[in-house]
Protein backbone atom coordinates (compact mmCIF):
# COMPACT_ATOMS: atom_id res chain seq x y z
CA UNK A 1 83.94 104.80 98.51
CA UNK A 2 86.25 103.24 101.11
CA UNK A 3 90.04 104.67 101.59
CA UNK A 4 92.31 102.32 103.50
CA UNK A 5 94.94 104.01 105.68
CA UNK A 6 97.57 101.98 106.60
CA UNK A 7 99.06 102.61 110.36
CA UNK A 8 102.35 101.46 112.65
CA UNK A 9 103.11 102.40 115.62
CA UNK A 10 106.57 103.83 114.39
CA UNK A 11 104.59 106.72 113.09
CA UNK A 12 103.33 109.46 115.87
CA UNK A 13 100.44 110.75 113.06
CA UNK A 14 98.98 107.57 111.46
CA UNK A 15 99.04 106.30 115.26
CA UNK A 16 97.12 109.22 116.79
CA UNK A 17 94.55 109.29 113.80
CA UNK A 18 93.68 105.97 114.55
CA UNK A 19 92.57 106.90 118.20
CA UNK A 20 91.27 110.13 117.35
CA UNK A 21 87.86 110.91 116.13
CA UNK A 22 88.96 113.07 112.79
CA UNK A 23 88.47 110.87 110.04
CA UNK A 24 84.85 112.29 109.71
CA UNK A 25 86.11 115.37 107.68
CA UNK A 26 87.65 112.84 104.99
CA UNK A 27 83.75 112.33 103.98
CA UNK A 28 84.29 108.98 102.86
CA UNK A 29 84.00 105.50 104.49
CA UNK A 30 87.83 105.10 106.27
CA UNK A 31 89.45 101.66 107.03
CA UNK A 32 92.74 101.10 109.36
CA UNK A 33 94.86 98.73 108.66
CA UNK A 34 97.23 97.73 111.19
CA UNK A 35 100.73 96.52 110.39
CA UNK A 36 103.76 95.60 112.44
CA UNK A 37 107.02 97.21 110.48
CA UNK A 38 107.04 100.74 108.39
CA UNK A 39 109.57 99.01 106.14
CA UNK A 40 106.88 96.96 104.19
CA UNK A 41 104.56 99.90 103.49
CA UNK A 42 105.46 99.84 99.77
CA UNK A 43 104.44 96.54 99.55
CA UNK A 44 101.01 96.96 100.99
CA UNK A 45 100.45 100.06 98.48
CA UNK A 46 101.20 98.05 96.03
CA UNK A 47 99.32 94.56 96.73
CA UNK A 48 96.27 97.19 97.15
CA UNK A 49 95.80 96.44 101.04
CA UNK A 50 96.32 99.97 101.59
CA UNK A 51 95.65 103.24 100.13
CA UNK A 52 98.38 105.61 101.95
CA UNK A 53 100.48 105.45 104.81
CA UNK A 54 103.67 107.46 106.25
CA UNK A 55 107.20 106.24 107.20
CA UNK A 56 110.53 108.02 108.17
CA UNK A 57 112.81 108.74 104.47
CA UNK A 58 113.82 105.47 103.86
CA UNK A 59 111.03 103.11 102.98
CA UNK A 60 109.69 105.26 99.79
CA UNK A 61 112.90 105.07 98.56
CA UNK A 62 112.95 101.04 99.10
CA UNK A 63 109.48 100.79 97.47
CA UNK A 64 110.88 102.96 94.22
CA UNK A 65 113.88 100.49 94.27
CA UNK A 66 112.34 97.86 93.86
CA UNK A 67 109.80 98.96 91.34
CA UNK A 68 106.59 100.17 93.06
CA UNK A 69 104.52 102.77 91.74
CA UNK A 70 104.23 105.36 94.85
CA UNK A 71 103.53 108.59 94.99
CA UNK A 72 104.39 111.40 97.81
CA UNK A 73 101.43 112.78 99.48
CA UNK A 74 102.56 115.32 101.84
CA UNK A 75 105.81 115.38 104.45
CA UNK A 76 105.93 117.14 108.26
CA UNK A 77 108.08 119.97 109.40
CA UNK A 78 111.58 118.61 110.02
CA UNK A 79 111.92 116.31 113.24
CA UNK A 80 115.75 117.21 114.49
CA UNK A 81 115.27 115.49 117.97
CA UNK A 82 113.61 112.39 117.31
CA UNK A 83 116.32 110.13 117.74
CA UNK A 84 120.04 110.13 117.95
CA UNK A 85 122.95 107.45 117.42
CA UNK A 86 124.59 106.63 120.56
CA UNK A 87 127.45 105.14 122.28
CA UNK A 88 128.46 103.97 125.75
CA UNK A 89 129.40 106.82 127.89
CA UNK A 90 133.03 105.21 127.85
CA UNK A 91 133.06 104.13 124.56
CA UNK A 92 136.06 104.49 122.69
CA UNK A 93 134.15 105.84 119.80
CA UNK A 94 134.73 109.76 119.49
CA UNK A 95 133.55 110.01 115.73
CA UNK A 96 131.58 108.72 113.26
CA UNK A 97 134.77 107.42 111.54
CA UNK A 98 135.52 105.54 114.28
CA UNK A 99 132.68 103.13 113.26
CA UNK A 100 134.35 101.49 110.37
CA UNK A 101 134.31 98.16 110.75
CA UNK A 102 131.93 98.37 113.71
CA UNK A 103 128.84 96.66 114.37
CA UNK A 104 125.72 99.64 114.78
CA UNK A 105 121.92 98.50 116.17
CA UNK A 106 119.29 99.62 113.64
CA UNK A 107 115.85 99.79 112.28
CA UNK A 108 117.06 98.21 109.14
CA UNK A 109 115.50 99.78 106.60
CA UNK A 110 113.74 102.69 108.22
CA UNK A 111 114.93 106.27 108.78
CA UNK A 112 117.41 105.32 110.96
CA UNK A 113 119.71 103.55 107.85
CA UNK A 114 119.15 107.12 105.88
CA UNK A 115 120.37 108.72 108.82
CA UNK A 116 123.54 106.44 109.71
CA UNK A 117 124.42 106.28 105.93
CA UNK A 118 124.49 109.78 105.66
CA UNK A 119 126.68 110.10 108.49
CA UNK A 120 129.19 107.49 107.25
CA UNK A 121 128.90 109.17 103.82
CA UNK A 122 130.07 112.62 105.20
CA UNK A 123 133.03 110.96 107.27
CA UNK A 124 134.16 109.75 103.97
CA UNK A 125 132.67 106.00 104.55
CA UNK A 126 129.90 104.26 103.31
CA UNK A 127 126.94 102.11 104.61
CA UNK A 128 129.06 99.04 103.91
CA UNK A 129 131.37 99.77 105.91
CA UNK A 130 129.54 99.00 109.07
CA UNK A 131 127.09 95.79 110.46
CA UNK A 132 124.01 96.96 110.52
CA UNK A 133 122.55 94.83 112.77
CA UNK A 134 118.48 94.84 114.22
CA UNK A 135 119.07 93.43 118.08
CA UNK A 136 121.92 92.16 120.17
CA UNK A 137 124.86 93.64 121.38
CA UNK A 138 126.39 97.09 119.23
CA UNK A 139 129.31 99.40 119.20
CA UNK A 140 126.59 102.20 118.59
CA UNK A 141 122.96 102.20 118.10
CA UNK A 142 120.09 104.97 117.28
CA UNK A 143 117.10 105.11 119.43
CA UNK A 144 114.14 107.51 119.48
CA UNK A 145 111.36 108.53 120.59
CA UNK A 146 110.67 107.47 124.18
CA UNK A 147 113.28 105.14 123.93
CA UNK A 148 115.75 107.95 123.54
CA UNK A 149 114.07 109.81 125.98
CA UNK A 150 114.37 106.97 128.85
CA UNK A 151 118.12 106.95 127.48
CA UNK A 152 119.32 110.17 128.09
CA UNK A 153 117.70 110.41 131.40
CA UNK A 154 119.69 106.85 132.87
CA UNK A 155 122.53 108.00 131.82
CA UNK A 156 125.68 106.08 131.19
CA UNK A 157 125.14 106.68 127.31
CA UNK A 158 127.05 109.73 125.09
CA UNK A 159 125.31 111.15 121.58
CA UNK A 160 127.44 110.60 118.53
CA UNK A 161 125.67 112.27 116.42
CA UNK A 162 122.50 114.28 116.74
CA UNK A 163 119.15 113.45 113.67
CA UNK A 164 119.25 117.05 113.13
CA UNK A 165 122.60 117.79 112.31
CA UNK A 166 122.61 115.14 109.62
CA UNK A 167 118.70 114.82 108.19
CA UNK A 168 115.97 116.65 108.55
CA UNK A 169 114.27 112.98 109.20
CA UNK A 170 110.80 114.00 108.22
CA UNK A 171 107.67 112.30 108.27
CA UNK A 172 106.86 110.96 105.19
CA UNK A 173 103.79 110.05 103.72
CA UNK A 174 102.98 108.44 100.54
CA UNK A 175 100.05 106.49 98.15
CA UNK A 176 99.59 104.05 95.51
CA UNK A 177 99.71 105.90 91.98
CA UNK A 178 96.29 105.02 90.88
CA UNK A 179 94.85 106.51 94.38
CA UNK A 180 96.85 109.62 94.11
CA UNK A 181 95.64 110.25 90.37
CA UNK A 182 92.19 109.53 90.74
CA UNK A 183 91.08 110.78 94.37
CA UNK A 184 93.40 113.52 94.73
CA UNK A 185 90.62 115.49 96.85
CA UNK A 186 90.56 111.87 98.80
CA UNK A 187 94.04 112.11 99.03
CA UNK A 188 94.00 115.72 100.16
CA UNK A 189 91.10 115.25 102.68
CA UNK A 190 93.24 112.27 104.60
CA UNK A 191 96.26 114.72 105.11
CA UNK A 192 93.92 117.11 106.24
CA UNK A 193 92.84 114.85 109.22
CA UNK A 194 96.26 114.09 109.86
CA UNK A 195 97.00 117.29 110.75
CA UNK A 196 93.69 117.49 112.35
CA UNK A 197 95.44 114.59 114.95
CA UNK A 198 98.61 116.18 114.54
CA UNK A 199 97.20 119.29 116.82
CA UNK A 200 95.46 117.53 119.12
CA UNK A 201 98.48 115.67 120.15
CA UNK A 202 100.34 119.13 120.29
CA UNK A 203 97.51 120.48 122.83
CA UNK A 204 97.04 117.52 124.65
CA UNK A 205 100.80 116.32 125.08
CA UNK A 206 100.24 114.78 128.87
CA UNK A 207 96.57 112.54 127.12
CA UNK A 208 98.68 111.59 124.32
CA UNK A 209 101.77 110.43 126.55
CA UNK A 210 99.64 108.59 128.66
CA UNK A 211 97.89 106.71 126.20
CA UNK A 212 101.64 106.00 124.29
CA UNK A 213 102.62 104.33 127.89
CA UNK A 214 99.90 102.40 128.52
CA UNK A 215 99.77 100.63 125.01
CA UNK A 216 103.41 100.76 123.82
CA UNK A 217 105.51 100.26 127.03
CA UNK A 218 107.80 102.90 128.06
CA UNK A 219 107.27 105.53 131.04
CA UNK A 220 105.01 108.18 130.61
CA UNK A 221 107.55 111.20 131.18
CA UNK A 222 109.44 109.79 128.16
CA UNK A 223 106.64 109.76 126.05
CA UNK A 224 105.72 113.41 126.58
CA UNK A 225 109.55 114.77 126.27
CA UNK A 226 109.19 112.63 122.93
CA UNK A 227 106.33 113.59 121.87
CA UNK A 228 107.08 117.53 122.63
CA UNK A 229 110.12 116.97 120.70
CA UNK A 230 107.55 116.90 117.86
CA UNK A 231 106.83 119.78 115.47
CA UNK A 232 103.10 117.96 114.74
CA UNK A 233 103.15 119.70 111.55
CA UNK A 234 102.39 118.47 108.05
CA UNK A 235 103.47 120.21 104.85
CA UNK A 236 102.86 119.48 101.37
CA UNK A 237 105.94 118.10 98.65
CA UNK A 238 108.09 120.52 97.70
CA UNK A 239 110.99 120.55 95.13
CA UNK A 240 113.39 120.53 98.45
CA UNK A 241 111.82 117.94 100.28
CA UNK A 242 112.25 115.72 96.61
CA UNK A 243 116.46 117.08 96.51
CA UNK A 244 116.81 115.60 100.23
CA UNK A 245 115.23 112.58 99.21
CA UNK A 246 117.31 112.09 96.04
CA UNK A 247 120.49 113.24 98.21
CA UNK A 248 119.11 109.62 100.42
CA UNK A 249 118.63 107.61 97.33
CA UNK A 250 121.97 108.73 95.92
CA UNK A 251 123.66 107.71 99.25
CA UNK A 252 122.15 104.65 99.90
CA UNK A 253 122.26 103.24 96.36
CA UNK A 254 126.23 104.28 96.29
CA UNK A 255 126.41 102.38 99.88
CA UNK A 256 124.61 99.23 98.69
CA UNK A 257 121.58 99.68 100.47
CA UNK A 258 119.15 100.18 97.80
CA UNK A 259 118.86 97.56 94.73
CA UNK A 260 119.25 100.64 92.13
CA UNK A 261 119.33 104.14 91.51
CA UNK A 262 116.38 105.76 91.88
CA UNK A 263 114.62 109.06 90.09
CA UNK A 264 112.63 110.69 93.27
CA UNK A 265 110.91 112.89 91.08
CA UNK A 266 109.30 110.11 89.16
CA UNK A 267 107.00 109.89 92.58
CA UNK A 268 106.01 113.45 92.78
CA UNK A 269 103.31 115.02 91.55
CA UNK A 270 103.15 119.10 91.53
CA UNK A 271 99.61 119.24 91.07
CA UNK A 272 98.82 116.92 93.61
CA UNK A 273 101.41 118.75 96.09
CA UNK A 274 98.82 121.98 95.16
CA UNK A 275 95.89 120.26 95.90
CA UNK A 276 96.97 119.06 99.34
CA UNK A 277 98.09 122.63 100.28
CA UNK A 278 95.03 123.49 100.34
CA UNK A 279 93.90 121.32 102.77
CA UNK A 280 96.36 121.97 104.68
């Protein structure tokens, strides 16, 4: 049988496993399938182009929303530097209550909203009380990755807020119900070579920063202080990792964000969380 693993460049493991020659340990056929923007993942489970894929918090949550039938697969280790929300060096900003009524630069829809929403919410503000706003000119904005990197090493730009101190902003990966249910081992067996990739990258930091450079932009000593920021470990679901993401749901349905409340748990499966351990 053929399992379809859906990968963007937004996420370090689906991006190495595409590169790297690990899929063989899955024992079944494997199929990529490229796509441009985390934020439509749920979509693609559901429409059947994919099988699983990974995103930051956010876009599970979305895909629940608005009525898709996913299940969580596994999560990684908390990611505490991966990005940050920042301000002009001499920005009048001081606080994250300063930013009501301010416009902030986002991935709309990705981690990044979970993580400025929570933010607003513990300053006693909500989501809609910002613009959110994709490009152009911002009062704040998170970056990440090597982006953040490349930042913070110009200068001329202050953190507001650190990921860490607000989200754990985990990796998180996630399948179409029917998949899940009746291929668990499948299941399993892809998060297995995902961590496979996962610790390659962490022993190979300067191939995998090179490679980042050359086909996503960016200089190569941001990549690997990016990348090193990493903790290139997978876990399976646990009851925490579902209370953070309800804590995300809660906010982001109170702020607007999401169309309704949303049940996390209805997406997690304890057997399945068993079965993946062990591949693990």
């Amino acid at each position: 049988m053929t399992i379809t693993i859906g990968v963007h460049v937004s996420n370090p493991s689906l991006y190495h496993l595409a590169r790297l020659p690990f899929t063989a340990s899955i024992g079944e056929e494997v199929r990529f399938h490229h796509f441009k923007d985390g934020t439509t993942t749920a979509g693609l489970l559901a429409d059947g182009t994919i099988d699983i894929s990974g995103t930051g918090s956010t876009p599970p949550l979305s895909g629940q929303a608005a009525g898709h039938d996913i299940v969580y697969a596994a999560v990684s280790a908390p990611r505490p530097d991966h990005g940050a929300l920042l301000v002009a060096a001499d920005s009048p900003i001081r606080s994250v209550a300063d930013l009501r009524g301010r416009t902030v630069r986002l991935a709309i829809g990705s981690w990044h909203t979970h993580l400025v929403a929570k933010a607003l919410h513990q300053a006693g503000l909500s989501y809609a009380d910002i613009t959110a706003v994709r490009e152009g000119e911002a009062d704040a904005w998170v970056a990440q990755e090597a982006g953040l990197a490349a930042a913070l090493r110009r200068g001329g730009v202050r953190k507001l807020i650190e990921t860490g101190d607000v989200i754990t902003d985990r990796s998180v990966f996630f399948a179409r119900r029917d998949f899940a249910e009746n291929r668990p081992e499948a299941l399993a067996a892809v998060v297995g070579a995902l961590q496979q990739a996962d610790t390659w990258v962490a022993g190979h930091l300067d191939e995998a920063a090179k490679h980042a450079a050359a086909e996503l932009g960016g200089e190569e000593q941001d990549w690997r202080t990016a990348l090193a920021g990493l903790p290139w470990k997978l876990q399976p679901v646990t009851d925490e990792v579902i209370a953070e993401q309800q804590e995300a749901a809660d906010i982001l349905a109170a702020g607007g964000f999401l169309a309704r409340p949303i049940t996390v748990a209805d997406a997690y499966l304890p057997a399945l969380a068993a079965t993946v351990a062990k591949a693990l």
